[in-house]
N, C-alpha and C. Protein backbone atom coordinates (compact mmCIF):
# COMPACT_ATOMS: atom_id res chain seq x y z
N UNK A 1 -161.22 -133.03 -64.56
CA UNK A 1 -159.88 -133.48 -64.26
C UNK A 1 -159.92 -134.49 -63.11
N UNK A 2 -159.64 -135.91 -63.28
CA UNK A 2 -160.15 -136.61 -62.66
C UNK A 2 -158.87 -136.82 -61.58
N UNK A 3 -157.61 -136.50 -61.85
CA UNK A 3 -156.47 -136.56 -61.41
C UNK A 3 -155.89 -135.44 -60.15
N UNK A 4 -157.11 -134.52 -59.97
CA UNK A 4 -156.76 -133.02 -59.74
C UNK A 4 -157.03 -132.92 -58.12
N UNK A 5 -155.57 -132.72 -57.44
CA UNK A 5 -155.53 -132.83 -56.19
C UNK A 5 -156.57 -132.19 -55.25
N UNK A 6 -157.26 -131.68 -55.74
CA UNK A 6 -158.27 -130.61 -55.15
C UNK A 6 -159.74 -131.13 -55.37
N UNK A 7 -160.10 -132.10 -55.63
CA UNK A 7 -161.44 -133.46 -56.13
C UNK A 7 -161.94 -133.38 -54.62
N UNK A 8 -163.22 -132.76 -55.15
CA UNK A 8 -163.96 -134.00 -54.03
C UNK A 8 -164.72 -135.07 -53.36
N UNK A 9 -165.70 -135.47 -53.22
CA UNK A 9 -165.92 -136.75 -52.46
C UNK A 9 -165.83 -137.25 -54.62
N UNK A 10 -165.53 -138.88 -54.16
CA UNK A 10 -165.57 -139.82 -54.99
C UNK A 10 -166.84 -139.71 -56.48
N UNK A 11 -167.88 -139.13 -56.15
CA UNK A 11 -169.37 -138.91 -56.32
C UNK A 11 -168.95 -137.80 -57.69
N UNK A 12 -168.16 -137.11 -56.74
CA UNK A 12 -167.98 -135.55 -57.56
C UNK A 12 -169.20 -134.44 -56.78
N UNK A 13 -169.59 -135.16 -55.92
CA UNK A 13 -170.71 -133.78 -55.31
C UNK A 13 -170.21 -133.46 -53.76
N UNK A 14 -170.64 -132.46 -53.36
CA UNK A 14 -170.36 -132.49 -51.67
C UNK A 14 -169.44 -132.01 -51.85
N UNK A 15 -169.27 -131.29 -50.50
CA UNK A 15 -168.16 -130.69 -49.75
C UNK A 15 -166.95 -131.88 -49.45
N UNK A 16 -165.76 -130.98 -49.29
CA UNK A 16 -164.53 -132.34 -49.10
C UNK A 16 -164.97 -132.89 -47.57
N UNK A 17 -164.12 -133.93 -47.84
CA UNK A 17 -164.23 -135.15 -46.59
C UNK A 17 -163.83 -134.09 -45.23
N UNK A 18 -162.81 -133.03 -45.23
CA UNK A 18 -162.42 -132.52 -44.35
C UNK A 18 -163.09 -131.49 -43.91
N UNK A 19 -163.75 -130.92 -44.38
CA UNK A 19 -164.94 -129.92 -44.44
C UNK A 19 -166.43 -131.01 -43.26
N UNK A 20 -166.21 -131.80 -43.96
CA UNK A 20 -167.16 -132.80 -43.10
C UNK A 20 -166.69 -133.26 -41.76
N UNK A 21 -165.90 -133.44 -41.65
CA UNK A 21 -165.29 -134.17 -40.58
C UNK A 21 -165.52 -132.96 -39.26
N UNK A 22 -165.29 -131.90 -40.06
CA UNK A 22 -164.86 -130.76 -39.12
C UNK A 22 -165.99 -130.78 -38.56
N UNK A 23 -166.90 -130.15 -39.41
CA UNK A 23 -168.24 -129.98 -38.82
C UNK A 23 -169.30 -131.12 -38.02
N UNK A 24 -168.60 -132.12 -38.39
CA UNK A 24 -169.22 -133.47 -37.59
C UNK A 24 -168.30 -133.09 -35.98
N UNK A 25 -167.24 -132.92 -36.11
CA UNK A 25 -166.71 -132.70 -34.58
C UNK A 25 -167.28 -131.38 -33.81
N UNK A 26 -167.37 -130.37 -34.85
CA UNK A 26 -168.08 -129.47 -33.89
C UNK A 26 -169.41 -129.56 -33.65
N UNK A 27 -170.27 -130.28 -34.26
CA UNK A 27 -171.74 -130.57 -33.61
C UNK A 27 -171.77 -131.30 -32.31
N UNK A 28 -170.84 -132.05 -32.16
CA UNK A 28 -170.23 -133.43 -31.04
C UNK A 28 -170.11 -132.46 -30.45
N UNK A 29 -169.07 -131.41 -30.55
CA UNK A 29 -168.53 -130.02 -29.22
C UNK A 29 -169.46 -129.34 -28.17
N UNK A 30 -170.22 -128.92 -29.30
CA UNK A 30 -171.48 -128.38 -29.10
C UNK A 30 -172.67 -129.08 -28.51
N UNK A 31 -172.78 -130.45 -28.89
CA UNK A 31 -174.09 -131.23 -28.16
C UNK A 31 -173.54 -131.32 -26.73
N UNK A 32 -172.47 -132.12 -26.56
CA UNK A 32 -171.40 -132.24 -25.16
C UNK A 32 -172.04 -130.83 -24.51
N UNK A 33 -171.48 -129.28 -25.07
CA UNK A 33 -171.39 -128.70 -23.81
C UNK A 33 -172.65 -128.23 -23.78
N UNK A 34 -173.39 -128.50 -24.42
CA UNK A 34 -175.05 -128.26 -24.13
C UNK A 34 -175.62 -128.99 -23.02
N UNK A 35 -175.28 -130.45 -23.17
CA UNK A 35 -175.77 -131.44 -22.33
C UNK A 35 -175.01 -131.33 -21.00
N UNK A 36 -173.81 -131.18 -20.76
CA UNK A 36 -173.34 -130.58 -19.56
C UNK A 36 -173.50 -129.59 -18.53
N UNK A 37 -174.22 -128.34 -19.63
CA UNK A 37 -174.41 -127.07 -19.21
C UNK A 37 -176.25 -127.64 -18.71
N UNK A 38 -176.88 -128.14 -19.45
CA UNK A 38 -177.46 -128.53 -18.83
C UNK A 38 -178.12 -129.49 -17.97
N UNK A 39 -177.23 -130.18 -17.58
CA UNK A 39 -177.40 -131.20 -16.69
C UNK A 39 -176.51 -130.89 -15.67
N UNK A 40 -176.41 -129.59 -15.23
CA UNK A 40 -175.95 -129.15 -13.80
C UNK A 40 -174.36 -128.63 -13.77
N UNK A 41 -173.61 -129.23 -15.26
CA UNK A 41 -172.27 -129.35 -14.68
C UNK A 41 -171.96 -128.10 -15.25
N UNK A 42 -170.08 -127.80 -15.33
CA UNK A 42 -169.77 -126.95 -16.04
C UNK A 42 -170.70 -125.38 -15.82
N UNK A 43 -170.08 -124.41 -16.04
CA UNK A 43 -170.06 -122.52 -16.05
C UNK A 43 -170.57 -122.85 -14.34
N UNK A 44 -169.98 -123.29 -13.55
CA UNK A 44 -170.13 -123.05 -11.94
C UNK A 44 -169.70 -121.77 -11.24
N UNK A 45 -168.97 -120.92 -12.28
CA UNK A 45 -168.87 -119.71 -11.44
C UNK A 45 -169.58 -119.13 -11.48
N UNK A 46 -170.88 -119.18 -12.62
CA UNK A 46 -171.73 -118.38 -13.56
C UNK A 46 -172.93 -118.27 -12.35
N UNK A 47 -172.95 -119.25 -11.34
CA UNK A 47 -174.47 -118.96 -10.52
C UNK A 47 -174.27 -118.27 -9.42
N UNK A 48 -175.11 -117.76 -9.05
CA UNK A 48 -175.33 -116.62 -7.99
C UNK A 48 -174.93 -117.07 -6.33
């Protein structure tokens, strides 16, 4: 059903575009507070 609101990527394979998107922002979330956490900044109450 080529018409069928529920299609996904263009291809017909893969997860929907929004499914992607998501998970592209939470890897971004995740690299950020990795690289923060370790490069000194951020959880400052956390040290002794």
């Amino acid at each position: 059903m080529a018409g069928s609101p529920n299609r996904h990527d263009a291809d017909g394979e893969g997860a929907p575009r929004w499914v992607k998107v998501s998970a592209a922002i939470a890897v971004v979330l995740v690299a950020v507070f990795v690289i923060v956490h370790l490069a000194g900044g951020g959880m400052a109450g956390h040290t002794p």
